[in-house]
N, C-alpha and C. Protein backbone atom coordinates (compact mmCIF):
# COMPACT_ATOMS: atom_id res chain seq x y z
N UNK A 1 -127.77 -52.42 128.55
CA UNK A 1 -127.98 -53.66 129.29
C UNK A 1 -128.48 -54.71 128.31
N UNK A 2 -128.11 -56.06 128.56
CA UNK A 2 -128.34 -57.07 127.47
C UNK A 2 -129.79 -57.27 127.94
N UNK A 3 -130.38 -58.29 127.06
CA UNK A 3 -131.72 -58.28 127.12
C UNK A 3 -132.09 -59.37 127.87
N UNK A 4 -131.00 -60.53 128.02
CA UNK A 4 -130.89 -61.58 129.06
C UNK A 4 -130.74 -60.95 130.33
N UNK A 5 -130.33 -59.61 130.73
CA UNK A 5 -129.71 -59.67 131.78
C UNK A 5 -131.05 -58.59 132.64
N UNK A 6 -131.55 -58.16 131.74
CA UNK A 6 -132.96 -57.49 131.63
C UNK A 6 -133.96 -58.75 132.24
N UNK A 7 -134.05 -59.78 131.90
CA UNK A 7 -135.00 -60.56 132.50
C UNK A 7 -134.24 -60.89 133.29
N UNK A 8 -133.28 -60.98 133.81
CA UNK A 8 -132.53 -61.93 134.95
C UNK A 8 -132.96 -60.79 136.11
N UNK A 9 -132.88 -59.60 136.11
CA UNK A 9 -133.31 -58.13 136.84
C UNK A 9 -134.56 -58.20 137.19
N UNK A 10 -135.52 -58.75 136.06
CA UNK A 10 -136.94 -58.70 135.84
C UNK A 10 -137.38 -59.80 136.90
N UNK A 11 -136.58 -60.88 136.91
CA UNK A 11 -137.14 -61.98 137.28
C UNK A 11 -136.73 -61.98 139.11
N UNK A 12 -135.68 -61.22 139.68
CA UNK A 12 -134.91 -60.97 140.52
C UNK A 12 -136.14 -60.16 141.45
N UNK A 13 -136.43 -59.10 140.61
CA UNK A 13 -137.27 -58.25 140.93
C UNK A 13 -138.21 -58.74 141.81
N UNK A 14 -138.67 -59.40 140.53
CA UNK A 14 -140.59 -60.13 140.35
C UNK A 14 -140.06 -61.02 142.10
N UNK A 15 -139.31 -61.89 141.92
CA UNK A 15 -139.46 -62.60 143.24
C UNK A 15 -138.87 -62.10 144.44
N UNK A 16 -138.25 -60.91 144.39
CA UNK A 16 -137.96 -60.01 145.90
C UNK A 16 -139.68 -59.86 147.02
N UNK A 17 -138.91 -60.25 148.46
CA UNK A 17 -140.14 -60.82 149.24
C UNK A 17 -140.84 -59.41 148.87
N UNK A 18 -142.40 -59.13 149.29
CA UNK A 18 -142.99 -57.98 149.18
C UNK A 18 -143.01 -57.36 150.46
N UNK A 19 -142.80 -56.12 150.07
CA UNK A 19 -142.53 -55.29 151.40
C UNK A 19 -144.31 -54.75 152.00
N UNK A 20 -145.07 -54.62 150.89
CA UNK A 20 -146.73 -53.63 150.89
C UNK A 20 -147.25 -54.30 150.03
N UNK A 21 -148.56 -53.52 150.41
CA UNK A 21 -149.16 -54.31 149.70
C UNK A 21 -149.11 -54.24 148.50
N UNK A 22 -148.85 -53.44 147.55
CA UNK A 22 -148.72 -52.90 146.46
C UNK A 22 -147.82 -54.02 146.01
N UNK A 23 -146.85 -54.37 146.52
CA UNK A 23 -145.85 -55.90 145.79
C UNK A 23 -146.56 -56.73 145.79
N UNK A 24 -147.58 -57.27 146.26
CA UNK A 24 -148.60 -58.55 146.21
C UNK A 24 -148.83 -58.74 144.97
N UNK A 25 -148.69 -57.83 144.07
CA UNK A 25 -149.36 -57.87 142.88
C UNK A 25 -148.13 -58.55 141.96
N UNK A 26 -147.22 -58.26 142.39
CA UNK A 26 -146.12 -59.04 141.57
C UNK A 26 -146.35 -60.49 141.23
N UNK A 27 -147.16 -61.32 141.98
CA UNK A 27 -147.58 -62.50 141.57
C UNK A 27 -148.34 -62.91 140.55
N UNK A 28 -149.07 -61.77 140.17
CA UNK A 28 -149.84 -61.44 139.04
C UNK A 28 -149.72 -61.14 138.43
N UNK A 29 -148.18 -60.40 138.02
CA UNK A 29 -147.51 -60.44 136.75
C UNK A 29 -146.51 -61.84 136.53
N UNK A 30 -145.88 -62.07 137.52
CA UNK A 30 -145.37 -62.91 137.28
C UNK A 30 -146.12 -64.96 136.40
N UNK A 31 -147.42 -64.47 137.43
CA UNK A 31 -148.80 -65.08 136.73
C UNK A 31 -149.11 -64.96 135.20
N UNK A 32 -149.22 -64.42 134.98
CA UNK A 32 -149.13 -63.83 133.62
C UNK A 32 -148.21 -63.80 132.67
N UNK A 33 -147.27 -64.03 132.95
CA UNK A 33 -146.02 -63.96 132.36
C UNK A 33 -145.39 -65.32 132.29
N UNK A 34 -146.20 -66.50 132.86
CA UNK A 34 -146.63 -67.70 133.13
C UNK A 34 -145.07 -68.41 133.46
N UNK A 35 -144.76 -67.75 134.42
CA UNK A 35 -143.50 -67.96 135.27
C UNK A 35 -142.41 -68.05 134.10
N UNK A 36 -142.36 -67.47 132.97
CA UNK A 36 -141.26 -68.05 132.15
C UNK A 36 -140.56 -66.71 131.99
N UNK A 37 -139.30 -66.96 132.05
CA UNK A 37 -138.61 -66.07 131.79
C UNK A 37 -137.49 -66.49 130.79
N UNK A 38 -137.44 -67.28 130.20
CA UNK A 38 -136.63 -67.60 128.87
C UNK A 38 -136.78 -66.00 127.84
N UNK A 39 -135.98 -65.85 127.17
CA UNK A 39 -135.15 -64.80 126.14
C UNK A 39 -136.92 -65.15 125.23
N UNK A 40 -137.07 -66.47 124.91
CA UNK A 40 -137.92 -66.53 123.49
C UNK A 40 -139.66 -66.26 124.10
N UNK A 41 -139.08 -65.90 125.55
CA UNK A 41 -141.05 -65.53 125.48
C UNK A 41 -141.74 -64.27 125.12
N UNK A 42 -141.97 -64.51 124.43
CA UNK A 42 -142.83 -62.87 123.32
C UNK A 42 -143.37 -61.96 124.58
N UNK A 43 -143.96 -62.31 125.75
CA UNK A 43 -144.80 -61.51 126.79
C UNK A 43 -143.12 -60.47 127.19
N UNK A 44 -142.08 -61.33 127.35
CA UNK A 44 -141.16 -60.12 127.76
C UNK A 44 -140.34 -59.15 126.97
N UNK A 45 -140.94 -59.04 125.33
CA UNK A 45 -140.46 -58.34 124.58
C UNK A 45 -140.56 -56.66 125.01
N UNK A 46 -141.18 -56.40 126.12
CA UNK A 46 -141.78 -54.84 126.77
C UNK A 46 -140.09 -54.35 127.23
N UNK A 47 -139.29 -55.33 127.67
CA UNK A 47 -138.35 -55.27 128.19
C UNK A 47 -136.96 -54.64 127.06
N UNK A 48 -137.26 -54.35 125.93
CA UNK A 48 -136.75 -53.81 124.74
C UNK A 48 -136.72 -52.35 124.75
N UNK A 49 -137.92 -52.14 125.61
CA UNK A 49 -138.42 -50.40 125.46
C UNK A 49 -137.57 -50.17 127.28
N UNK A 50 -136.87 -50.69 127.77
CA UNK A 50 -136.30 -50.37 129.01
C UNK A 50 -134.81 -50.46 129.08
N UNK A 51 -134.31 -49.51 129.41
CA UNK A 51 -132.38 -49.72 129.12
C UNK A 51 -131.75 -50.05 130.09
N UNK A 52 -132.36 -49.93 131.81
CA UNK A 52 -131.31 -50.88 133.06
C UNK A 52 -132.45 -51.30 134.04
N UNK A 53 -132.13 -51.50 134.96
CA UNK A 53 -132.83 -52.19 135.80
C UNK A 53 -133.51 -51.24 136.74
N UNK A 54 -133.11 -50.28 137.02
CA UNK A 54 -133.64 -49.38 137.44
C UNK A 54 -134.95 -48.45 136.82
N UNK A 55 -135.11 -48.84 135.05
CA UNK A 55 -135.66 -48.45 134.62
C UNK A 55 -137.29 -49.54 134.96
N UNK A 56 -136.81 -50.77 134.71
CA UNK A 56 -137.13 -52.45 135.18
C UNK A 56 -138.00 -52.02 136.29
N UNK A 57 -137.99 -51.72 137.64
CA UNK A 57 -138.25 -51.28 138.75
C UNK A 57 -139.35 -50.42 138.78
N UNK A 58 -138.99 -49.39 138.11
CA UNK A 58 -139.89 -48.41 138.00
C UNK A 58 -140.91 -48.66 137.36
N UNK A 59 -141.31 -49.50 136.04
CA UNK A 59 -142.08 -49.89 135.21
C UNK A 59 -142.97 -51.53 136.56
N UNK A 60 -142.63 -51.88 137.00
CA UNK A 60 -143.00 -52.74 137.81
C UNK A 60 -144.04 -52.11 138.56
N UNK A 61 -143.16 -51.40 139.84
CA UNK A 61 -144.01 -50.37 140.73
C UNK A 61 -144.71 -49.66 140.38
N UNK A 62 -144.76 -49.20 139.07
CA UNK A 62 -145.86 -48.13 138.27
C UNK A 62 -146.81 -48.80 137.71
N UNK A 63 -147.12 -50.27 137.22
CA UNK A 63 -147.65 -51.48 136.92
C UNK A 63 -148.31 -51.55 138.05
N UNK A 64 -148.18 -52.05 139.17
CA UNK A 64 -148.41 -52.04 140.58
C UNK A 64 -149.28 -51.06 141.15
N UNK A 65 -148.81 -50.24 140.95
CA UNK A 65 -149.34 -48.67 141.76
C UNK A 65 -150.86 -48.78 140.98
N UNK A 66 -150.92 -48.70 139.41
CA UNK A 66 -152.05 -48.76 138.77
C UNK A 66 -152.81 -49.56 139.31
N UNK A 67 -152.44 -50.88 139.31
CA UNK A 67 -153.26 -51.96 139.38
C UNK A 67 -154.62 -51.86 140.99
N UNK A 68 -153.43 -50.72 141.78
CA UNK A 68 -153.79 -50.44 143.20
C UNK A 68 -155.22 -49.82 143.02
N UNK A 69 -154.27 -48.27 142.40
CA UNK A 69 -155.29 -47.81 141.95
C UNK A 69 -156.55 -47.34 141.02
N UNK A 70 -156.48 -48.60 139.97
CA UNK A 70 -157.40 -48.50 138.73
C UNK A 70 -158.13 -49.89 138.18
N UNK A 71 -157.46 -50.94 139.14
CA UNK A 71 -158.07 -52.34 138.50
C UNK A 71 -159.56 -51.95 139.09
N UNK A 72 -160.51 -52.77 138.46
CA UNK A 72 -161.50 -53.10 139.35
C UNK A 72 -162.56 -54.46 138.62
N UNK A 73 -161.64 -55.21 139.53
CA UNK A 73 -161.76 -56.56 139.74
C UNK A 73 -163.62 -57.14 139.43
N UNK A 74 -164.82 -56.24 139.35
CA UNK A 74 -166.20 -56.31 138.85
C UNK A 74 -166.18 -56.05 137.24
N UNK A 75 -164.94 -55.95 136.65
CA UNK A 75 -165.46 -55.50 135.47
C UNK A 75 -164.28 -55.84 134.16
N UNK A 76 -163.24 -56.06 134.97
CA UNK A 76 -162.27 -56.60 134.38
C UNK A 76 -161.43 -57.62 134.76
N UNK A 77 -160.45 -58.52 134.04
CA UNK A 77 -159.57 -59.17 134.55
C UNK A 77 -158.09 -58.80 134.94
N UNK A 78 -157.13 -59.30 135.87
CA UNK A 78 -155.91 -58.35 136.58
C UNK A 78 -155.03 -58.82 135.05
N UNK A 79 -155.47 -59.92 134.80
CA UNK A 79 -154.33 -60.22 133.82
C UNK A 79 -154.38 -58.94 132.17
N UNK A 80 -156.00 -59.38 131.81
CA UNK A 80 -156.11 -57.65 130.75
C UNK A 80 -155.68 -56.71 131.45
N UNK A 81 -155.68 -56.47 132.63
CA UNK A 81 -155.17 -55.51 133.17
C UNK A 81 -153.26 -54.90 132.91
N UNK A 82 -153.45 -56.04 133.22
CA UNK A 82 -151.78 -56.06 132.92
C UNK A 82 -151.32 -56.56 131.52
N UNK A 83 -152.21 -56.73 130.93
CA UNK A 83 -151.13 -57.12 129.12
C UNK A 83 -151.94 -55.42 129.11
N UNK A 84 -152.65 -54.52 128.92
CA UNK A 84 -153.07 -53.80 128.46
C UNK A 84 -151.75 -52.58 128.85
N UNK A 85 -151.41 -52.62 130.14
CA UNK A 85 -150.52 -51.87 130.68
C UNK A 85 -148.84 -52.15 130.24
N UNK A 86 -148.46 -53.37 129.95
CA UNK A 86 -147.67 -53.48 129.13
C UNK A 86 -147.46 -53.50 127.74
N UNK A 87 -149.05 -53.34 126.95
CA UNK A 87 -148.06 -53.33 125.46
C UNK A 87 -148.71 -51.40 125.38
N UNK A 88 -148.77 -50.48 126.60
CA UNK A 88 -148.71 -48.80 126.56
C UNK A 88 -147.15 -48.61 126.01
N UNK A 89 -146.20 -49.51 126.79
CA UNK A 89 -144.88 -49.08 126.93
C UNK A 89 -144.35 -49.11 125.51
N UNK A 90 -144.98 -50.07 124.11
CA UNK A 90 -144.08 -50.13 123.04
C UNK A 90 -144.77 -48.87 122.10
């Protein structure tokens, strides 16, 4: 899968309505990721270590799932939360 077409998946993803609560959090990556999805933004280079969209998905919801169950919002920030959880993947 091209790496444009990887964020076009990514970005598809990120804004599919949320079904649980667990998708709420997608705003907070997408937050973070400071709504850009251009090829030259360094934050989506994670997307190198993923080969389709399905892979895309899974790395999202597993992002998610953590955040459910391991942020805690007294001691850390969601956003360290989430660059910490994305640069595990390289």
């Amino acid at each position: 899968m091209k790496y444009e077409n990887k964020i076009r998946s990514l970005k598809t993803y990120l804004y599919k309505e949320s079904t649980n609560y667990r998708d709420t959090f997608k705003n907070d990556i997408i937050y973070y990721l400071n709504d850009d999805f251009n090829p030259k933004n360094p934050l989506l280079l994670f997307l190198n270590e993923l080969n389709n969209e399905n892979e895309i998905i899974s790395f999202i919801d597993s992002l998610n799932s953590s955040i459910v169950l391991k942020f805690d919002d007294e001691h850390e920030q969601i956003s360290d939360f989430i660059h910490e959880y994305f640069i595990q993947i390289k």
